[in-house]
Protein backbone atom coordinates (compact mmCIF):
# COMPACT_ATOMS: atom_id res chain seq x y z
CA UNK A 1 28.81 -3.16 28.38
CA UNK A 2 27.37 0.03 27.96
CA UNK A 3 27.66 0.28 24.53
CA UNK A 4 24.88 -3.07 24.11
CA UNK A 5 22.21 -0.14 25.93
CA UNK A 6 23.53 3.58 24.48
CA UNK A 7 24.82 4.31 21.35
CA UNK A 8 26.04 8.01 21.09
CA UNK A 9 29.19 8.88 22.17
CA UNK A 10 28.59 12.05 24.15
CA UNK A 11 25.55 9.81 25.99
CA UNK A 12 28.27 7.31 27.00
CA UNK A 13 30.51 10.01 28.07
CA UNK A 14 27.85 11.55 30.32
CA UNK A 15 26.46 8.23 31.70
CA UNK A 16 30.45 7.41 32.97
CA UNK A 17 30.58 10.76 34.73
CA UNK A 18 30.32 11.42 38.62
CA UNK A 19 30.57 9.00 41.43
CA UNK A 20 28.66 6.23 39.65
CA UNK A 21 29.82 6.13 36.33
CA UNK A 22 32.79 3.97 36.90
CA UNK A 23 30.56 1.03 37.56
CA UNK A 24 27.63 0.82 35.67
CA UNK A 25 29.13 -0.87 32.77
CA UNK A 26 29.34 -4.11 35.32
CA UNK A 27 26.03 -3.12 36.35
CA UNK A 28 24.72 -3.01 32.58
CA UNK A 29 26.23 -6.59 32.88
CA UNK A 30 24.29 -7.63 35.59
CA UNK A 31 20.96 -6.14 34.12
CA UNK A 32 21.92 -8.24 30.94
CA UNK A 33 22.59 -11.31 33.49
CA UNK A 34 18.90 -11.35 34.94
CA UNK A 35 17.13 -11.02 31.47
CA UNK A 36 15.75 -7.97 31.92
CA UNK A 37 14.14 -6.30 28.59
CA UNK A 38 16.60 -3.54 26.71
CA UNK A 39 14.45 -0.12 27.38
CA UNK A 40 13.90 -1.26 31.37
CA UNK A 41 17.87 -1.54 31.53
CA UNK A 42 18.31 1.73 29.98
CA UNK A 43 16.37 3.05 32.66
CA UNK A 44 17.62 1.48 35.27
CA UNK A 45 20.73 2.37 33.90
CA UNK A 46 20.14 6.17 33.86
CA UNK A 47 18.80 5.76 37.38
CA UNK A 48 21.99 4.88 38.58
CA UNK A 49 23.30 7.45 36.69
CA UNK A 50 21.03 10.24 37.93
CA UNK A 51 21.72 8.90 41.54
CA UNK A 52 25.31 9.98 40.72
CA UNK A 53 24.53 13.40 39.52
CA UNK A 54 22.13 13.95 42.78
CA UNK A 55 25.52 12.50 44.61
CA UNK A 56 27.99 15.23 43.42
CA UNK A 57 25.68 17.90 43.92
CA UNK A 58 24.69 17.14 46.93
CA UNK A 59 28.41 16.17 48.06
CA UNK A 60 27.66 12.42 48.77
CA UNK A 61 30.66 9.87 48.34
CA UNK A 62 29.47 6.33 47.06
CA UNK A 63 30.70 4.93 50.25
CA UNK A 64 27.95 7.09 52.17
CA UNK A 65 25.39 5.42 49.88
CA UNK A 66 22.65 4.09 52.79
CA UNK A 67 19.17 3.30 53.23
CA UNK A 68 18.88 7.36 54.37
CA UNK A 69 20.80 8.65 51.17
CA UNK A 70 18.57 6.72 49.04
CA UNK A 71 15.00 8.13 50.83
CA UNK A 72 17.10 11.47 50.02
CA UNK A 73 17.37 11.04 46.63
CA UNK A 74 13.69 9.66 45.96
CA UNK A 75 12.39 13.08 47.56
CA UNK A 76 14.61 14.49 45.41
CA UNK A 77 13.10 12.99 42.52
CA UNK A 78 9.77 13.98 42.92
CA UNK A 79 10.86 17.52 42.31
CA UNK A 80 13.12 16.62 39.68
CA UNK A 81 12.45 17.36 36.09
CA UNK A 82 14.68 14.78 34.51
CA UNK A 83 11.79 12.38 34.69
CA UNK A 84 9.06 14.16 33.38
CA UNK A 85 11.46 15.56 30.50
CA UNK A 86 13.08 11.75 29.97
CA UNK A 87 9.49 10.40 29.96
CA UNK A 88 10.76 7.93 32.70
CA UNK A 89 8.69 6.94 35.63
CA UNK A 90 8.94 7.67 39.45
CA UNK A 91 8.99 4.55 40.77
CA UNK A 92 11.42 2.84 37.82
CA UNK A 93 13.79 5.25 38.77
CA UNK A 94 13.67 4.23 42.62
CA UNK A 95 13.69 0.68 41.79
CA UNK A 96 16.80 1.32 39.11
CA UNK A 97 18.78 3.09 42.14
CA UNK A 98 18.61 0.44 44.66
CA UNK A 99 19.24 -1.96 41.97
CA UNK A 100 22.64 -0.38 41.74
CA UNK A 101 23.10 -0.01 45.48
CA UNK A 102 22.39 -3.88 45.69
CA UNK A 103 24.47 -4.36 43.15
CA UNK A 104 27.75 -2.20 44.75
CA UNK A 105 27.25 -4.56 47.81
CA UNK A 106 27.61 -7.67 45.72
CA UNK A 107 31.00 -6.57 44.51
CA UNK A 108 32.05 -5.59 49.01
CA UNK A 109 32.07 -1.58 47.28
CA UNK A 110 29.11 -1.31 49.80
CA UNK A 111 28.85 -3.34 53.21
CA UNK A 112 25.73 -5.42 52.57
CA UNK A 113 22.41 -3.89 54.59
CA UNK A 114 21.99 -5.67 58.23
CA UNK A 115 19.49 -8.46 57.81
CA UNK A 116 16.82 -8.84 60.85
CA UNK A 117 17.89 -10.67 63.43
CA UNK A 118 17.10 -14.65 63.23
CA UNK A 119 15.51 -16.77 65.82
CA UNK A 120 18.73 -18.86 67.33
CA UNK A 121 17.93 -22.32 67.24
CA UNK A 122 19.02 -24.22 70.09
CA UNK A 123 21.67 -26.80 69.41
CA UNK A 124 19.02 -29.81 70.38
CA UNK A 125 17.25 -28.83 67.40
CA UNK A 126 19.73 -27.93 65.45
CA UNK A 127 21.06 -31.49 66.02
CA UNK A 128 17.69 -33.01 65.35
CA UNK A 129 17.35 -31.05 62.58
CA UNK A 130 21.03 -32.67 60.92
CA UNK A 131 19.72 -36.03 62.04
CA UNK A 132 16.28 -35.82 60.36
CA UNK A 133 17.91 -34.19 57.19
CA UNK A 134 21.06 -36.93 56.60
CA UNK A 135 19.38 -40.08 58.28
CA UNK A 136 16.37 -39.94 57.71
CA UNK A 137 15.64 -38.33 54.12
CA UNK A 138 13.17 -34.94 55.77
CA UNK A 139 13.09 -32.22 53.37
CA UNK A 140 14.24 -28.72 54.65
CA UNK A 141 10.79 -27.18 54.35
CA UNK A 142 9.35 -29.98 56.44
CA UNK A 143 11.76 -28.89 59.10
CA UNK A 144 11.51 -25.33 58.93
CA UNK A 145 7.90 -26.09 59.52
CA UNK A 146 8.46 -27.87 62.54
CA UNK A 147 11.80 -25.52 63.81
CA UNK A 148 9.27 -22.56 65.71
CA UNK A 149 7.23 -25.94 67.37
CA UNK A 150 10.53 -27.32 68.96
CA UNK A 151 11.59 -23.80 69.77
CA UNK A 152 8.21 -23.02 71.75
CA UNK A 153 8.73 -26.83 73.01
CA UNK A 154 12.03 -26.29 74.79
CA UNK A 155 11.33 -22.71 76.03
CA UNK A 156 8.05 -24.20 77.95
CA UNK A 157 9.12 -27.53 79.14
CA UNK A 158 12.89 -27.64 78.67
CA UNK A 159 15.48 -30.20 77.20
CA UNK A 160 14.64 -33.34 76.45
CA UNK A 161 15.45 -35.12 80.21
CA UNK A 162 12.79 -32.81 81.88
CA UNK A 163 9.85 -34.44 79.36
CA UNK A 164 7.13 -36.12 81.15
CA UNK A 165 4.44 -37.59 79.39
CA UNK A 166 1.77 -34.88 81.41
CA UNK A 167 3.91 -31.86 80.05
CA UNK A 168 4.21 -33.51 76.80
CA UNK A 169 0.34 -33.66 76.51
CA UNK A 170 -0.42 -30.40 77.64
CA UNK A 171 2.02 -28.57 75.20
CA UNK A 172 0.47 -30.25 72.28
CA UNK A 173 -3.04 -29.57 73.37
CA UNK A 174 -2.44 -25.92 73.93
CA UNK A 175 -0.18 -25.82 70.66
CA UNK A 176 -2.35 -27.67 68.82
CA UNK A 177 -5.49 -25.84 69.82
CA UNK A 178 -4.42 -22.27 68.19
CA UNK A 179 -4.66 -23.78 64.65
CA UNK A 180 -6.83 -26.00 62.06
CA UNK A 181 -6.28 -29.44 61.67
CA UNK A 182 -3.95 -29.45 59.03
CA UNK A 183 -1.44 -27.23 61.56
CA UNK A 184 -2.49 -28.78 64.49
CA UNK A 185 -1.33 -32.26 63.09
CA UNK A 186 2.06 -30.80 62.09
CA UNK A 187 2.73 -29.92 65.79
CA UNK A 188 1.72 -33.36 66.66
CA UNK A 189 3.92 -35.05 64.07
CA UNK A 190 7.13 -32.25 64.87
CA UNK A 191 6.93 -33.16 68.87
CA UNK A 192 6.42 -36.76 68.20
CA UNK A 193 9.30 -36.51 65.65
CA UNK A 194 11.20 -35.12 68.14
CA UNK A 195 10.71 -37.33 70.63
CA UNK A 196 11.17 -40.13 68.98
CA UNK A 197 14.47 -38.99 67.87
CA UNK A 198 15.46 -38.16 72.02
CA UNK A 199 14.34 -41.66 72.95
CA UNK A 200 16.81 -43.50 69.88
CA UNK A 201 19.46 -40.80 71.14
CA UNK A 202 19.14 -41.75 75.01
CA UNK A 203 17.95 -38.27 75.62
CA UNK A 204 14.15 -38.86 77.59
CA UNK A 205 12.74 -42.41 78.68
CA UNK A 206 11.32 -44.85 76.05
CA UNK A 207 7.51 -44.85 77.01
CA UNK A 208 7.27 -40.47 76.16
CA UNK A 209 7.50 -41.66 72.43
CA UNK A 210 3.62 -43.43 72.78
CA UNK A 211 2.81 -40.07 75.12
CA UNK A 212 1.87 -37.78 72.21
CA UNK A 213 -1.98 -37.46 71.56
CA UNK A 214 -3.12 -37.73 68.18
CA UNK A 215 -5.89 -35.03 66.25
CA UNK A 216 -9.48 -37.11 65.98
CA UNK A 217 -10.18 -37.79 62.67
CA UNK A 218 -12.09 -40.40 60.96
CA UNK A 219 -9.57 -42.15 58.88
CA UNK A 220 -9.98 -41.62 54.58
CA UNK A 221 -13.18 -39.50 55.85
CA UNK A 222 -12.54 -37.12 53.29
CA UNK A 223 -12.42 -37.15 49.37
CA UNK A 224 -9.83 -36.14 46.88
CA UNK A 225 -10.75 -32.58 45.20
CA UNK A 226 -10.20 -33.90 40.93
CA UNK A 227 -11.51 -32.63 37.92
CA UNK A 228 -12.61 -35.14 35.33
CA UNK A 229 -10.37 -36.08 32.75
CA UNK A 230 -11.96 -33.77 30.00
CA UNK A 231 -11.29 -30.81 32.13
CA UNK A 232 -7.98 -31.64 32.02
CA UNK A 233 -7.29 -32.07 28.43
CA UNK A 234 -9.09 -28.67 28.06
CA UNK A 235 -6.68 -27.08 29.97
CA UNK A 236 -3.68 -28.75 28.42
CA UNK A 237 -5.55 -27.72 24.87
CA UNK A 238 -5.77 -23.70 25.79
CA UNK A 239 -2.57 -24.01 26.94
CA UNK A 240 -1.09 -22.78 23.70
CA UNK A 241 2.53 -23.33 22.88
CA UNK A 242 3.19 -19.95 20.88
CA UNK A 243 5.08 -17.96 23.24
CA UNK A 244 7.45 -18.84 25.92
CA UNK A 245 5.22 -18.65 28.71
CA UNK A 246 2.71 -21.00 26.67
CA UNK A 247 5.87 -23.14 26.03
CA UNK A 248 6.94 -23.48 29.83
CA UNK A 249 3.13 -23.62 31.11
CA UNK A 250 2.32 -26.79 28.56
CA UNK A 251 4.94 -28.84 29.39
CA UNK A 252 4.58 -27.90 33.73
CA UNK A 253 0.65 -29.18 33.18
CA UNK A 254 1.59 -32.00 31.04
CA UNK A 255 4.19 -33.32 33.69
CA UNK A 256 1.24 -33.38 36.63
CA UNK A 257 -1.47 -34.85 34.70
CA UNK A 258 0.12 -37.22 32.98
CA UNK A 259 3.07 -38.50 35.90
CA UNK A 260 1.41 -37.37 38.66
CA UNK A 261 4.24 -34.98 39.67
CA UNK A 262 3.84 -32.93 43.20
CA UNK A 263 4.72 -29.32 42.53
CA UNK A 264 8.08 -29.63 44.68
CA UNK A 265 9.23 -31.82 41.91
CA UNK A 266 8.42 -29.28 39.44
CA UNK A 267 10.46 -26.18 41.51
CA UNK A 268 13.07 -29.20 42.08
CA UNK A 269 13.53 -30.48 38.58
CA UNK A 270 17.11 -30.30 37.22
CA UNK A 271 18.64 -30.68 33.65
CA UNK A 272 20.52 -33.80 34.94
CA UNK A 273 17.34 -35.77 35.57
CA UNK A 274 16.89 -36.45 32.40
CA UNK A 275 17.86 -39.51 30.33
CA UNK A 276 17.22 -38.29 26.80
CA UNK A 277 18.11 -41.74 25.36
CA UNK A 278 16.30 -43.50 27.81
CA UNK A 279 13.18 -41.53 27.47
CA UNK A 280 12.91 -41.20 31.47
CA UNK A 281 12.87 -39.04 34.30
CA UNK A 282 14.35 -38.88 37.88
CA UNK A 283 12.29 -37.38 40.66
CA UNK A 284 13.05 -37.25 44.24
CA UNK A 285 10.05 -37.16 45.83
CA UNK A 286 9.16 -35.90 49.51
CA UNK A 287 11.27 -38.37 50.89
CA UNK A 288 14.47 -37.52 48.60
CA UNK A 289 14.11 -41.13 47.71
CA UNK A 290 14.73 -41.29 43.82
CA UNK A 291 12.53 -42.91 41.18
CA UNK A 292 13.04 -43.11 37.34
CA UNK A 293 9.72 -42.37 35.99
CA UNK A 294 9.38 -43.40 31.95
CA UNK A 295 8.65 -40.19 29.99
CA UNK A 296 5.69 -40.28 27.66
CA UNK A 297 6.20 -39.53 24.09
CA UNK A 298 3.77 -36.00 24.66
CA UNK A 299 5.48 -34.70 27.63
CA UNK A 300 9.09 -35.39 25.94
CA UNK A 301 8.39 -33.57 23.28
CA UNK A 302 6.74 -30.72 25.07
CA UNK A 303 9.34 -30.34 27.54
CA UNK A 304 12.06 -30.40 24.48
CA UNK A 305 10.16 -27.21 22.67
CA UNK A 306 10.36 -25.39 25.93
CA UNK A 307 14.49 -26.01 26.18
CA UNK A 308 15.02 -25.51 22.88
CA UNK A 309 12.86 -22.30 22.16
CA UNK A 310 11.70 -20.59 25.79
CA UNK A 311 13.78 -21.88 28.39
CA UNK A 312 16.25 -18.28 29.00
CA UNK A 313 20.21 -19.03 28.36
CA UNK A 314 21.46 -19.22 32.16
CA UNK A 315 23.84 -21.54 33.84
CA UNK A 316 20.70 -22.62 36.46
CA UNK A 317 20.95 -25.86 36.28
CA UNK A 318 16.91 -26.27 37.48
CA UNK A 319 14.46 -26.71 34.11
CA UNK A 320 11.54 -24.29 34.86
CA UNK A 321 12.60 -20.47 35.23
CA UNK A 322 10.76 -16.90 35.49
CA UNK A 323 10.86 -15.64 31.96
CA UNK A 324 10.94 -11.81 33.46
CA UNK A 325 13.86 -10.41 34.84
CA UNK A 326 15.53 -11.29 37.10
CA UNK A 327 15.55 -15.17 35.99
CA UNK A 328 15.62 -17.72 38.05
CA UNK A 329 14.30 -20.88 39.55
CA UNK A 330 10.25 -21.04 40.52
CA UNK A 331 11.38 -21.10 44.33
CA UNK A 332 8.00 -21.82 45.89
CA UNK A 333 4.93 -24.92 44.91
CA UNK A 334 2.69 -21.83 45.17
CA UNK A 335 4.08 -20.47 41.83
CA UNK A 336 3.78 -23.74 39.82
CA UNK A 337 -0.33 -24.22 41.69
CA UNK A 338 -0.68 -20.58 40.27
CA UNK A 339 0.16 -21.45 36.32
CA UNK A 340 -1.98 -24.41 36.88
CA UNK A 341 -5.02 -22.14 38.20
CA UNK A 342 -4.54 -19.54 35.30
CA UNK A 343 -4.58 -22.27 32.85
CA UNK A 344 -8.11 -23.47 34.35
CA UNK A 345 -9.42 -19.74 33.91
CA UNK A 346 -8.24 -19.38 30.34
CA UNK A 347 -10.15 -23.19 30.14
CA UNK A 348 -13.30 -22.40 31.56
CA UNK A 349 -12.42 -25.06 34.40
CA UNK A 350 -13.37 -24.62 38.15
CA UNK A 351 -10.88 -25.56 39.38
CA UNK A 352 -10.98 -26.53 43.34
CA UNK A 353 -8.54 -25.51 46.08
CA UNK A 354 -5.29 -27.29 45.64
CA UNK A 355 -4.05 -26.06 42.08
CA UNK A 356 -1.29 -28.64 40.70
CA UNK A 357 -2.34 -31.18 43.43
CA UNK A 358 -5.67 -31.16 41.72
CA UNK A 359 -4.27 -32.77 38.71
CA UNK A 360 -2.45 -35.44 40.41
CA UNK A 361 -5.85 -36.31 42.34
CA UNK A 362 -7.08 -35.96 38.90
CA UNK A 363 -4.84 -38.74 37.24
CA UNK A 364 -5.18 -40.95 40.21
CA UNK A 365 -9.33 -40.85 40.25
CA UNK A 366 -9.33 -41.56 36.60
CA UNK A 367 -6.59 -44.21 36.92
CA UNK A 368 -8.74 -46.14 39.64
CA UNK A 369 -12.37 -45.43 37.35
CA UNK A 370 -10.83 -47.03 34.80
CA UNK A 371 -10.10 -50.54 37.12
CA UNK A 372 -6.83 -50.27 37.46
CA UNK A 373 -5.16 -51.84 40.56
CA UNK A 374 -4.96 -49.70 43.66
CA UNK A 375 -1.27 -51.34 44.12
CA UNK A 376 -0.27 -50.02 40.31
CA UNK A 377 -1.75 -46.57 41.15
CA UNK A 378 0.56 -46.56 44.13
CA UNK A 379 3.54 -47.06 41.89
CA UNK A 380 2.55 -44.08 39.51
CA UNK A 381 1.97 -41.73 42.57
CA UNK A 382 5.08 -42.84 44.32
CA UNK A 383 3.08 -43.81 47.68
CA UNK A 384 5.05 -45.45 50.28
CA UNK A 385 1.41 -47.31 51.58
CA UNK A 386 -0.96 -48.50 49.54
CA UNK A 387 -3.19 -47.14 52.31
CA UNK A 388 -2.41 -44.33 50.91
CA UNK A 389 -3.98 -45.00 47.57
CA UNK A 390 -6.96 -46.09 49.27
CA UNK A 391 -8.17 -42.77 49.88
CA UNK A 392 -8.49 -42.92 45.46
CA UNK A 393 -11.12 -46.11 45.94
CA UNK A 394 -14.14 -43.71 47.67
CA UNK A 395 -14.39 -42.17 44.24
CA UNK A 396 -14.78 -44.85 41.95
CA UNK A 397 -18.86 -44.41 41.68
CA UNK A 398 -20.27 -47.50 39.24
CA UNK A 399 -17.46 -49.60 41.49
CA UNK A 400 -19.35 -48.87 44.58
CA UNK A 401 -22.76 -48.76 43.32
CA UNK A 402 -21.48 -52.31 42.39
CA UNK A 403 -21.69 -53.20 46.38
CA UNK A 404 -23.84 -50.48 47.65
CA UNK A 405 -26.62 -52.36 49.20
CA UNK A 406 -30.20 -51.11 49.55
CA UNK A 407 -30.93 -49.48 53.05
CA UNK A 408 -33.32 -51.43 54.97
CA UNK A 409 -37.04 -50.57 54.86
CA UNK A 410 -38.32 -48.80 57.72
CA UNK A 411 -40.81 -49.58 60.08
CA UNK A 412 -43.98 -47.66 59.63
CA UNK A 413 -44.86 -46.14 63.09
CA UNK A 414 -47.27 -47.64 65.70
């Protein structure tokens, strides 16, 4: 593998000397694997091959390669002249030698580095956590949200038998009070959660599960954050599909303004949810609870340029990847709310706090502007509760001008 990297013979022949050499042609694979570009594998490459030289000079065997060998051989390198006289860069040549260490432990040459020790979740949880996930459709991040809550919950007031409704209240006050709202409301939801699931279980008395307080708040007292439906096209429009980044970006925005998509669903989407011949599209949702979603002529056609001509050959079977090495899946929402933000810049568009969310407001507000039922708008967003879609209603202005009546005339002073 090699050879795809390095040419000349008596390059090759140096590159497979010393302690190293006899694996970096699988680690050449590997490089070739993730995507990365040709000249940052060929330095990589004669990282690891460096590290070998530094190795049989200094007397190190590759099964002594450690954390401690490799701070070694970074001090080493600022001294060395093979960088300054290969034109290759400090901290390339770091990052190409712990590449290859990672990439000895992959293939058991190396045991694999400890990893820091992980909270131990007791086995309640853990058993709440199996129930929630298989019974009750709770995504894994909701869980992991609520897993340090329950932790903190049994470590003050014990299992589930010892709950009484005072100790109940006072842990979610004193929880609740070290965050915002937003937090605060997700320990109120993971202990109520909880409890509800010891009550159905047997595991505390019925009457704890109306125990948990709730956060004040006015109910719909706050507004959607949207951009108006020319700010949107704008940022579709400088979205330009003439590169593979433009290609992936176009067809990411065109799936949340024009279905409404969450982010999740974007970081979630797999090849097999589509139905090419049906022209639709299966999403999962928050609640894991599937719904084929027709797929507009624009967005089909979008999403087809970026398979055909950006998407990188891998056997991932999710549709939107990095396009720089390594590739792979966009793990987190907060990578798809950052292409939507960039997009907005190159637009011209403030765009308000939320990033992809902000276009499904978006559709939503101009879907209920334009008089159509809140009940249909439910549909397209996927809302369990059309109470839900009655948060859209506040911003339908000439609707509510419609009913606003005039405030009363006051009474001129004595």
């Amino acid at each position: 593998m090699l050879e795809k990297y390095f040419e000349a013979a008596p390059t090759l022949a140096r590159l497979r000397l010393g302690p190293t050499g006899p694996f970096l042609d699988g680690f050449a694979a590997v490089l070739d694997g993730a995507g990365y570009a040709r000249w940052t594998a060929r330095g990589y490459l004669r990282a690891a091959a460096h590290l070998g030289t530094w190795m049989g000079a200094v007397g190190l065997d590759v099964a002594e390669l450690r954390d401690e060998a490799l701070s070694r051989f970074a001090a080493h390198l600022l001294d060395c002249t093979c960088l300054r006289r290969n034109k290759g860069g400090y901290r390339d040549a770091v990052v190409g030698a712990r590449l290859f260490v990672g990439h000895l432990a992959d293939r058991g040459v190396l045991p694999r580095a400890p990893q820091p020790a992980q909270q131990t979740i007791p086995d309640a949880v853990a058993r709440f956590e199996h129930w929630m996930l298989h019974h009750r459709g709770v995504t894994q991040s909701t869980l992991e949200a609520y897993r340090p809550i329950l932790v903190e919950l049994r470590d003050q007031v014990g299992d589930a038998a010892d709950f009484t409704a005072s100790t109940l209240r006072q842990f979610v006050s004193a929880r609740a009070a070290r965050h915002g709202r937003s937090r605060a409301k997700t320990v109120v939801s993971a202990v109520r959660m909880y409890v509800r699931y010891a009550v159905a279980h047997g595991l505390c008395a019925p009457h704890l599960a109306d125990a948990i307080p709730t956060i004040a708040e006015w109910r719909l007292s706050s507004l959607p954050r949207y951009i108006s439906p020319a700010e949107v096209e704008r940022i579709i429009e400088e979205t330009h599909a003439t590169s593979p980044s433009g290609l992936r970006d176009r067809a990411i925005l065109l799936l949340l303004a024009r279905l409404g998509l969450r982010a999740g669903d974007i970081t979630a989407m797999r090849l097999e949810d589509f139905d090419w011949e049906a022209g639709t599209l299966l999403v999962a949702g928050k609640s894991r609870r599937a719904t084929r979603m027709p797929l507009p002529q624009e967005v089909g056609d979008a999403l087809l340029a970026y398979l055909v001509e950006a998407r990188p050959d891998t056997p991932d079977p999710h549709v939107f990847l990095r396009l720089r090495a390594p590739i792979g899946r966009l793990r987190t929402s907060v990578s798809v709310s950052s292409i939507v933000h960039r997009a907005a810049q190159r637009a011209g568009v403030q765009m308000p706090r939320g990033g992809a969310h902000v276009l499904r407001h978006s559709i939503a507000t101009a879907l209920v502007r334009d008089g159509v039922p809140l009940s249909a708008v439910s549909v397209v967003l996927r809302h369990h509760s059309e109470q839900t879609t009655a948060h859209y209603a506040k911003v339908d202005l000439p609707a509510l001008r419609r009913i606003a009546q005039p405030w009363p005339t006051e009474v001129s002073p004595c």
